[in-house]
Protein backbone atom coordinates (compact mmCIF):
# COMPACT_ATOMS: atom_id res chain seq x y z
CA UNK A 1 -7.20 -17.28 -25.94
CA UNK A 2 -5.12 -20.64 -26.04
CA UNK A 3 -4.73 -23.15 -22.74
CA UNK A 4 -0.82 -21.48 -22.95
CA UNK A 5 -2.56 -17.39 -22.65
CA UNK A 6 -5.06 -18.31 -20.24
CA UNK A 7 -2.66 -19.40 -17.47
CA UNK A 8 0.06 -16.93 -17.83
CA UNK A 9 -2.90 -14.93 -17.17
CA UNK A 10 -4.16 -16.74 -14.25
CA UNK A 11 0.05 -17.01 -13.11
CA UNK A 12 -0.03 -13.10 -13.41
CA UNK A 13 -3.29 -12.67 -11.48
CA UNK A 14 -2.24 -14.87 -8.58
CA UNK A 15 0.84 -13.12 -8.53
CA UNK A 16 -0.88 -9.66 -8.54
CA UNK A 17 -2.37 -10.04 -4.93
CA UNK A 18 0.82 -10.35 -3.63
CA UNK A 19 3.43 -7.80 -5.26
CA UNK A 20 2.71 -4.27 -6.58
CA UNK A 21 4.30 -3.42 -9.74
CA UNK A 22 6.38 0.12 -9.76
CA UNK A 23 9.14 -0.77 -12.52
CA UNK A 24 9.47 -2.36 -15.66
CA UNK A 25 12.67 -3.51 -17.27
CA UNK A 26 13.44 -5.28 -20.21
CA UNK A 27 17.00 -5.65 -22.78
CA UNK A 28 18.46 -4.44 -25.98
CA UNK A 29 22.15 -5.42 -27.22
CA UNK A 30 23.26 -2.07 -25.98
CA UNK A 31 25.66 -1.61 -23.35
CA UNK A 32 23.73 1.73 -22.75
CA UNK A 33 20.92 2.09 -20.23
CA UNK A 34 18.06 3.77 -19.95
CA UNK A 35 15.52 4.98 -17.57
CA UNK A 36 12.27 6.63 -18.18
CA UNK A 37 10.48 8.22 -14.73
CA UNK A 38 6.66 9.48 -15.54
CA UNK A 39 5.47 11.87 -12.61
CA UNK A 40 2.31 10.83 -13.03
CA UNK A 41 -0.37 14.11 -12.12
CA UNK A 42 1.21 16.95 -13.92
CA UNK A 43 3.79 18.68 -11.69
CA UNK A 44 4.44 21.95 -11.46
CA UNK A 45 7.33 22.90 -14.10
CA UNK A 46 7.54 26.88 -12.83
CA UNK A 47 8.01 26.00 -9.35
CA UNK A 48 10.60 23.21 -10.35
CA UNK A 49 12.41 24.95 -12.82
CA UNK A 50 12.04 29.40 -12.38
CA UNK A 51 12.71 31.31 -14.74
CA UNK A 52 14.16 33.61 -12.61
CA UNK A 53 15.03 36.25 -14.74
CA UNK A 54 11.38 36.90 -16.45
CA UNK A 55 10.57 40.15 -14.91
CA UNK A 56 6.77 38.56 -15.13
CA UNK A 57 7.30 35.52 -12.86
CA UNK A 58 6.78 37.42 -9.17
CA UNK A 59 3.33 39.27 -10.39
CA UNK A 60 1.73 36.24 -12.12
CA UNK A 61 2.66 33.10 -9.41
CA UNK A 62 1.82 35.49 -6.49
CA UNK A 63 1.56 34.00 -3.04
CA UNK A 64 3.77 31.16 -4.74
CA UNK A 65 7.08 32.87 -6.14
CA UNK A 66 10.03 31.85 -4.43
CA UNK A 67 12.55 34.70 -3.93
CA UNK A 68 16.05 34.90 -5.69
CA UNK A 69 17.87 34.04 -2.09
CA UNK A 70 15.97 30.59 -2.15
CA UNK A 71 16.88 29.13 -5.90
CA UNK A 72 19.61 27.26 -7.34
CA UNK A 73 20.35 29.11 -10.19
CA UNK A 74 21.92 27.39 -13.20
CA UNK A 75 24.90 28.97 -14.51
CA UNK A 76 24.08 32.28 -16.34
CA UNK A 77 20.96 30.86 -18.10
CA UNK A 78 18.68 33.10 -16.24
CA UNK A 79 17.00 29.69 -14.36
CA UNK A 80 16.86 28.30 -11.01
CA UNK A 81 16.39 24.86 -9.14
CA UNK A 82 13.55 25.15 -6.73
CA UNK A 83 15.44 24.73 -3.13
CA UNK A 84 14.39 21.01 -3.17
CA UNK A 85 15.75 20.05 -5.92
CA UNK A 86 18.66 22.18 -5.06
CA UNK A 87 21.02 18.91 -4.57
CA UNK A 88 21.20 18.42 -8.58
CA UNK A 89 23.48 21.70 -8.60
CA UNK A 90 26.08 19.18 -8.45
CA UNK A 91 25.19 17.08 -11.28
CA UNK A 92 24.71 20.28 -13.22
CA UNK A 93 28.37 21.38 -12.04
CA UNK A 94 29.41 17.85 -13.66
CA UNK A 95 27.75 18.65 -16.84
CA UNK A 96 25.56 15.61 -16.62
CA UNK A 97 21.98 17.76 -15.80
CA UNK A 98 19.72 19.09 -18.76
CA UNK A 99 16.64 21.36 -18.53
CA UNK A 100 13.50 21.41 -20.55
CA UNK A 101 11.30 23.66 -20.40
CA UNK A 102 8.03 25.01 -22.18
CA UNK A 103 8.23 21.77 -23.08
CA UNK A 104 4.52 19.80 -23.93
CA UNK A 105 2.84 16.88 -25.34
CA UNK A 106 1.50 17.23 -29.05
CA UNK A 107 -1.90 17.01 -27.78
CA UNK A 108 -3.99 20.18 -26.56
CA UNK A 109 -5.37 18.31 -23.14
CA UNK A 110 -5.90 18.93 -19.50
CA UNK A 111 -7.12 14.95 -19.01
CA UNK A 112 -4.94 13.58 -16.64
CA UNK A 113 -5.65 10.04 -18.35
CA UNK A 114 -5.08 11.64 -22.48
CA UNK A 115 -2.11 13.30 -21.56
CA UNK A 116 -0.43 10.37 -20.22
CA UNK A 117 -1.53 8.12 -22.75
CA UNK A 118 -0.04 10.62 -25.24
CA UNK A 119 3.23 10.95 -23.08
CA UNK A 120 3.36 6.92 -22.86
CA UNK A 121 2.11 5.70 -26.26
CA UNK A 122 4.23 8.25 -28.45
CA UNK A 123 1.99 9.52 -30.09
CA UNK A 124 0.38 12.60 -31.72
CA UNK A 125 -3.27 11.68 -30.38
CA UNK A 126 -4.64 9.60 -27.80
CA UNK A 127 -5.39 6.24 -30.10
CA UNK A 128 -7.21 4.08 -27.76
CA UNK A 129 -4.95 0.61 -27.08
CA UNK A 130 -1.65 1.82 -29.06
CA UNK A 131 1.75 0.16 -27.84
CA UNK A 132 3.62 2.65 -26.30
CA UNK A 133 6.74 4.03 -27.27
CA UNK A 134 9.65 2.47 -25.15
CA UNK A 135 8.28 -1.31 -26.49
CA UNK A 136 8.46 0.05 -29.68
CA UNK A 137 12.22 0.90 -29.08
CA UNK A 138 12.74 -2.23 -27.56
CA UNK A 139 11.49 -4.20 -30.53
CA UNK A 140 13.01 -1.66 -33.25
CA UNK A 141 16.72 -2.38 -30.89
CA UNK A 142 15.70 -6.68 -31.35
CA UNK A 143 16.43 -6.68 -27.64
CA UNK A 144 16.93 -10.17 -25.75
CA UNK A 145 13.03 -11.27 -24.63
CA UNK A 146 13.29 -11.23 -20.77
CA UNK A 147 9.21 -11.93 -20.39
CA UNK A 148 7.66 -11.77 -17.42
CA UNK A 149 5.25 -9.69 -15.97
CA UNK A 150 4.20 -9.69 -12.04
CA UNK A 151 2.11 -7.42 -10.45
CA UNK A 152 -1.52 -5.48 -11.57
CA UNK A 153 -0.20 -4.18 -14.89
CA UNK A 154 2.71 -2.47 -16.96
CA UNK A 155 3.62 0.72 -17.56
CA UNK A 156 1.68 1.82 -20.68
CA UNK A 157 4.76 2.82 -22.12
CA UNK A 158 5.65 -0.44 -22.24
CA UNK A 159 2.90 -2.27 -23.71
CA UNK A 160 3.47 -4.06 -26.95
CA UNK A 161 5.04 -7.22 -28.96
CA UNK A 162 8.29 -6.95 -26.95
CA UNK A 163 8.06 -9.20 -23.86
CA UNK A 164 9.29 -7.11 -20.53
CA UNK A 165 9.79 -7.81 -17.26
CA UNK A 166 8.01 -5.89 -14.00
CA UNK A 167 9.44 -6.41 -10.50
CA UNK A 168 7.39 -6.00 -7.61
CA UNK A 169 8.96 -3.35 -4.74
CA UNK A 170 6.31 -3.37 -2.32
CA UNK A 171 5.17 -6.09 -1.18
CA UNK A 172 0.77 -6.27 -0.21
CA UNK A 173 0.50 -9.95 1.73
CA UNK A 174 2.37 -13.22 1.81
CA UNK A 175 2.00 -16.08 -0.04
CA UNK A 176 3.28 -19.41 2.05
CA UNK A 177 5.82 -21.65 0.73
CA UNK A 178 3.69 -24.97 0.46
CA UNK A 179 1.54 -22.61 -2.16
CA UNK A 180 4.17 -21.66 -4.13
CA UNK A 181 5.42 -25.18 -4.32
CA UNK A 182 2.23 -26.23 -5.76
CA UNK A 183 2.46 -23.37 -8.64
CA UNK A 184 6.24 -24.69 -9.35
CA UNK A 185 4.81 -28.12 -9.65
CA UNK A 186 1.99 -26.71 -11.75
CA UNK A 187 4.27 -24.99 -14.35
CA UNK A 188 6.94 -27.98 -14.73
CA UNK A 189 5.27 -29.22 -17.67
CA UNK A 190 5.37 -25.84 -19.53
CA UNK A 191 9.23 -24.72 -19.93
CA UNK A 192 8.25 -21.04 -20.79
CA UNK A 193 5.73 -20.75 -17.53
CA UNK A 194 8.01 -22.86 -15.56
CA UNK A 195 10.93 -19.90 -17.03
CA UNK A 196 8.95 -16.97 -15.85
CA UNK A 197 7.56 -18.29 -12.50
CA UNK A 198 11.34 -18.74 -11.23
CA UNK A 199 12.14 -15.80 -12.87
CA UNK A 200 9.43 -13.77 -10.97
CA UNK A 201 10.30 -15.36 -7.89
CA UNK A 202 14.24 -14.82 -8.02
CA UNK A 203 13.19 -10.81 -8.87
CA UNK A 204 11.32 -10.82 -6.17
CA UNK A 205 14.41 -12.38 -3.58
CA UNK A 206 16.70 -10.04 -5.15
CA UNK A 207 14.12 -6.82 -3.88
CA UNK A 208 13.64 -8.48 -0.55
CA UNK A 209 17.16 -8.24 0.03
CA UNK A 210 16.98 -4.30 -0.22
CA UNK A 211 15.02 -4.76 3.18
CA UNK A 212 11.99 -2.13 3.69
CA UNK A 213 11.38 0.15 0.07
CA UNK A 214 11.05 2.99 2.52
CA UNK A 215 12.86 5.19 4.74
CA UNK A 216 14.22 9.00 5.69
CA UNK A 217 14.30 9.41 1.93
CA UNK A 218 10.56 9.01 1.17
CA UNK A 219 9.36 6.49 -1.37
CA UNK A 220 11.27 7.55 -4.53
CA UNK A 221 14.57 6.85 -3.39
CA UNK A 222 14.31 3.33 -2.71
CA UNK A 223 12.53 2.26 -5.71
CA UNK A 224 15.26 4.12 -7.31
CA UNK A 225 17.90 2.08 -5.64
CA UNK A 226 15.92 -1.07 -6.52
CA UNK A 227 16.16 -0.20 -9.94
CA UNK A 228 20.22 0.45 -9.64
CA UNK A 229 20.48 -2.79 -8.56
CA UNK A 230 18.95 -4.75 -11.86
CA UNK A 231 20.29 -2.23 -14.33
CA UNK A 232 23.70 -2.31 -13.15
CA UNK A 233 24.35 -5.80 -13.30
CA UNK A 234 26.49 -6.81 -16.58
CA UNK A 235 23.78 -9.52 -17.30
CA UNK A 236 20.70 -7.67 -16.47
CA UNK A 237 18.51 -5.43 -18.43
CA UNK A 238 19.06 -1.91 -19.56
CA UNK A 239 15.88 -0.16 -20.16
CA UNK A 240 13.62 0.78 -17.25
CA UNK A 241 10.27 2.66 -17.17
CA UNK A 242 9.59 3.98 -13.00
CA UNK A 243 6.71 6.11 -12.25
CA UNK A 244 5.88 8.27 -9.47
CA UNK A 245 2.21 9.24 -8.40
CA UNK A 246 1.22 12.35 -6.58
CA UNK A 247 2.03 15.45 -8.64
CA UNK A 248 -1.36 16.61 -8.90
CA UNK A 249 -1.08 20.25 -6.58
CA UNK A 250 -4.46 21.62 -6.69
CA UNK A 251 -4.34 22.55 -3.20
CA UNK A 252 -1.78 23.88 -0.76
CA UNK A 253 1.02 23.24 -2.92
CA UNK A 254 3.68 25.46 -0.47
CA UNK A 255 6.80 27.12 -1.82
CA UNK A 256 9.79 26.16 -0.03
CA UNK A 257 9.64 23.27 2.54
CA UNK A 258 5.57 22.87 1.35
CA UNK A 259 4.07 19.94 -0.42
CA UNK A 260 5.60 20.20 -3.59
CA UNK A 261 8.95 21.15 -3.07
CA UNK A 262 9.13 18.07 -0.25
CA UNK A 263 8.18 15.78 -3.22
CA UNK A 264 10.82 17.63 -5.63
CA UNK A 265 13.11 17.12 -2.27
CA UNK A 266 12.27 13.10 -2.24
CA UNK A 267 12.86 12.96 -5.99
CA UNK A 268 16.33 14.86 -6.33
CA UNK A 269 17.55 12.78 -3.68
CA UNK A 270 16.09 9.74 -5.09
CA UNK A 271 17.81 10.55 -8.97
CA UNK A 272 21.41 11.65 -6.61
CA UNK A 273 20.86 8.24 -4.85
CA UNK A 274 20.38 6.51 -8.11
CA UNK A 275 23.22 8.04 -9.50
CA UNK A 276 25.59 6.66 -6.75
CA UNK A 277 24.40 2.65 -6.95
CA UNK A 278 24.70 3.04 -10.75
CA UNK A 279 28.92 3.11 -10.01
CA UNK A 280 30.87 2.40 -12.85
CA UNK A 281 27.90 1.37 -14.98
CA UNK A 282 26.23 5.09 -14.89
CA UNK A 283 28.99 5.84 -16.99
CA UNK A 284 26.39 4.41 -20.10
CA UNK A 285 23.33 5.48 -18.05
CA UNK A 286 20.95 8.32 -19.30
CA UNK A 287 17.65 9.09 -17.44
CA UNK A 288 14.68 11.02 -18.75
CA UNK A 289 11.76 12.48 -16.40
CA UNK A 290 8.80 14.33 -17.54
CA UNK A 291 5.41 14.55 -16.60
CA UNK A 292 2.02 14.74 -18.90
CA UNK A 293 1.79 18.80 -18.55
CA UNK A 294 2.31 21.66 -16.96
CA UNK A 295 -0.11 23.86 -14.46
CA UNK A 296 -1.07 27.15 -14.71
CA UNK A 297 1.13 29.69 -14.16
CA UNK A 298 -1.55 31.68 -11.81
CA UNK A 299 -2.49 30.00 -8.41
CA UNK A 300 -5.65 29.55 -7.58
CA UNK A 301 -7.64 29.93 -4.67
CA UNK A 302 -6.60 27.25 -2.74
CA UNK A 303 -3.01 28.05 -2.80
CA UNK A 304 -2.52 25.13 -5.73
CA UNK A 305 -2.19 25.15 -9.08
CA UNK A 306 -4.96 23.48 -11.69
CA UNK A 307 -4.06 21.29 -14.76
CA UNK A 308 -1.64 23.53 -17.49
CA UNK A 309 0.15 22.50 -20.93
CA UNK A 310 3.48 23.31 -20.94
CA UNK A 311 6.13 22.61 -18.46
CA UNK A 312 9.67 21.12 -17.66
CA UNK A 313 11.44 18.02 -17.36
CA UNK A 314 15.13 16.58 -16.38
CA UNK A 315 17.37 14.81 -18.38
CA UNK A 316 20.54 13.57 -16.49
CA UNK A 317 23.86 11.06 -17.54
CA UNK A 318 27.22 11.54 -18.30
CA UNK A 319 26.64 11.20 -21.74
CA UNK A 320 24.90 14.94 -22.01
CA UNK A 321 27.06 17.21 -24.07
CA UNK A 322 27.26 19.55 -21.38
CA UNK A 323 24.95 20.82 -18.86
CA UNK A 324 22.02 23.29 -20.52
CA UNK A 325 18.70 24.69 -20.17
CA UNK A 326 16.68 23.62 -23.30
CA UNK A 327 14.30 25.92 -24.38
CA UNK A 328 12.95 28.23 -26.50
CA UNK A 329 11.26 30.49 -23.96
CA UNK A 330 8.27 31.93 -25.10
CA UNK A 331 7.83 34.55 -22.21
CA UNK A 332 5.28 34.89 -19.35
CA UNK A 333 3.58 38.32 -20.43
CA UNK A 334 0.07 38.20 -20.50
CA UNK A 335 0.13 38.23 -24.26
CA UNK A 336 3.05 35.17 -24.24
CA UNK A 337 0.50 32.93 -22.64
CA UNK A 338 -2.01 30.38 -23.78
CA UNK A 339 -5.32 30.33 -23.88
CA UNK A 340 -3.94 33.71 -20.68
CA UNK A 341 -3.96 30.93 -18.37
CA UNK A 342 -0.61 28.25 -19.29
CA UNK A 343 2.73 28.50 -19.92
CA UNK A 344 2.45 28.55 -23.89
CA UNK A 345 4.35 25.06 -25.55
CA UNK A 346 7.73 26.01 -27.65
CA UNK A 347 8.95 22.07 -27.62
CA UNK A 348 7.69 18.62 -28.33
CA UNK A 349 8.16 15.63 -25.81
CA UNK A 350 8.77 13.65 -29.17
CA UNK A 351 11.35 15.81 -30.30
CA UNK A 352 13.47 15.28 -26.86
CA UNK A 353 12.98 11.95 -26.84
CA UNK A 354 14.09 11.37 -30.08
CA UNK A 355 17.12 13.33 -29.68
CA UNK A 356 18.27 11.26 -26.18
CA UNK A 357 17.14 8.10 -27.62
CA UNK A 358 18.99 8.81 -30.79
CA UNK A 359 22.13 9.76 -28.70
CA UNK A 360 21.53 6.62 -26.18
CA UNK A 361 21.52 3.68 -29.11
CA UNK A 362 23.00 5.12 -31.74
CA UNK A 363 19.59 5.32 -33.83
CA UNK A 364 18.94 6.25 -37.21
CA UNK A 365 16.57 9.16 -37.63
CA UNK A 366 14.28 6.61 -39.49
CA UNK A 367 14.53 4.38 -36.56
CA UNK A 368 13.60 7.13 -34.32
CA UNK A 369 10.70 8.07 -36.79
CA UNK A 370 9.42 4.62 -36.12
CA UNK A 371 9.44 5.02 -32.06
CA UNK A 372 7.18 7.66 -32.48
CA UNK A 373 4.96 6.82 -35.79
CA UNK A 374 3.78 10.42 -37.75
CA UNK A 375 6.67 12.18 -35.92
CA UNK A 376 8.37 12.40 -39.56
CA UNK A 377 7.88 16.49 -39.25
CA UNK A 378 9.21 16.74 -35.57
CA UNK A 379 13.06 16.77 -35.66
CA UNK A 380 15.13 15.11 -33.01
CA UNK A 381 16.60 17.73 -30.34
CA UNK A 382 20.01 17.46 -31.75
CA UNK A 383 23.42 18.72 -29.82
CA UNK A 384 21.68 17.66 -26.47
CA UNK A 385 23.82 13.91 -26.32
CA UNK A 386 27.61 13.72 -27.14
């Protein structure tokens, strides 16, 4: 490690007690955007997304089936938005809302830690310190280098040679002016330390002005608001990775108005909310959320759900082809399932994201190949992006 390594390292450390990472952005020469949300625990696909007309779905989820009168249902496809996140009925009405569902990592894995690692990395296997998939992108595109990173860490998915650059939205104790001073003073003689200090601290003014990160909406709303606010500027970057904690319902997970359906709640109003700061410049946006799998499609005894393998996700933009349900249902009959216990896996997170990335930046299906290394076999989910 050179004197130039070790104190962006110390400049990131310092920083770190202060500000609390929760986005990551960074640039291609694309006028499209793109944002990538990881609900990070596994979330509950079959109470998100219900298959409503599987004559199998009352029996097996028990205590936890919601009743026709309760769901959204979408179109004539058979499923149904859980009642919280009921509000993206009007995105779906707009034809900018796409289902997946039965929808799974390559990797057979109920580790919390694998399965994101596998969701974040790209790849088929969980490979120890691999860069993960949206730097790849981002270096494939020969994006504009932004660098900076403040806070604890990055999102895994953007690890790699391609510099990024994390804002902090939450804000953990104050650092005085006189000190910060004394780091500006530090980093003069250094232009690119000097660059990403003032860079880190104008980020930083620009969140402060969004006032408290939360409010009636719950915690996903703001920090999707925050992230509005970089990506639609003409000048700023277009590529964002936001994650979400707290999907892990092992316990009194509720059916309408309970736990889970007050986070789905928080999170459609957060993706509407998002929608509405984008303006003119969601006309380029896409945004991808998935999770790293599914739960099982009994409850258990503690009115929760335990760790699954396949399960659903949201893709939403005006750039959809229309509004769908993607999926290639495999059936919830005792025989359908896997291993009797999960929803069984009909589609590949690899093969989605290849298709919206495809779709987003024009890519080659070589280029795409390369985002997700050994994913020659998997083809992109085609029709799904105008």
């Amino acid at each position: 490690m050179n004197r130039r390594e070790f104190l962006c390292g110390m400049c990131y450390g310092g920083l770190a007690t202060c500000f609390a990472p929760l986005a990551c952005f960074a640039s291609v020469p694309s006028r499209s955007r793109f944002v990538f949300v990881l609900l990070r625990g596994g979330f509950d696909g079959l109470a998100a997304i219900i298959p409503a007309m599987d004559a199998n779905y009352a029996r097996l989820r028990g205590q936890l089936a919601l009743r026709p009168d309760e769901l959204a249902p979408l179109g004539e496809t058979g499923f149904a938005l859980a009642p919280g996140l009921s509000s993206l009925a009007e995105l779906w009405n707009r034809n900018e809302l796409a289902v997946t569902h039965a929808m799974a990592i390559p990797y057979r894995t109920r580790s919390h830690f694998d399965g994101q690692a596998i969701l974040e990395t790209g790849l088929a296997r969980p490979e120890g310190q691999a860069d993960g998939w949206l730097n790849r992108l981002l270096t494939i595109m020969g994006g504009k280098y932004e660098g900076l990173a403040v806070g604890a860490g990055l999102p895994r998915s953007m690890h790699g040679p391609h510099a990024v650059t994390t804002v902090s939205l939450t804000k953990l104790g104050a650092v005085t002016d006189a000190y910060l001073a004394r780091l500006h003073h530090l980093y003069q003689r250094d232009p690119i330390l000097l660059d990403r200090f003032e860079t880190a601290l104008q980020a930083q003014e620009e969140i402060d002005e969004l006032g408290p990160i939360t409010n009636h909406r719950g915690p996903v709303a703001p920090i999707l608001d925050a992230t509005a606010k970089f990506l639609r500027d003409p000048d700023g970057p277009n590529v964002a990775a936001v994650e979400f904690s707290g999907w892990d319902t092992h316990r009194n997970q509720g059916k309408d108005g309970g736990q889970l359906d007050r986070r789905l709640s928080q999170l459609a109003a957060g993706l509407s909310g998002f929608r509405r700061q984008m303006g003119e410049a969601w006309a380029d946006t896409t945004v991808v959320v998935m999770t790293e799998f599914g739960r099982t499609v009994r409850p258990n005894g503690s009115n929760g759900t335990d760790h699954g393998t396949a399960g659903a996700g949201l893709i939403l933009g005006p750039n959809l082809a229309k509004s769908a349900v993607v999926s290639d249902w495999p059936g919830l009959a005792e025989k359908d399932l896997y291993e009797n216990r999960d929803l069984r896996p009909t589609l590949d997170t690899r093969a989605v994201l290849k298709g919206v990335i495809a779709g987003a930046f024009d890519l080659t299906t070589a280029q795409a190949n390369r985002v997700f290394p050994g994913s020659d076999t998997i083809r992109p989910l085609n029709g799904i992006m105008r």
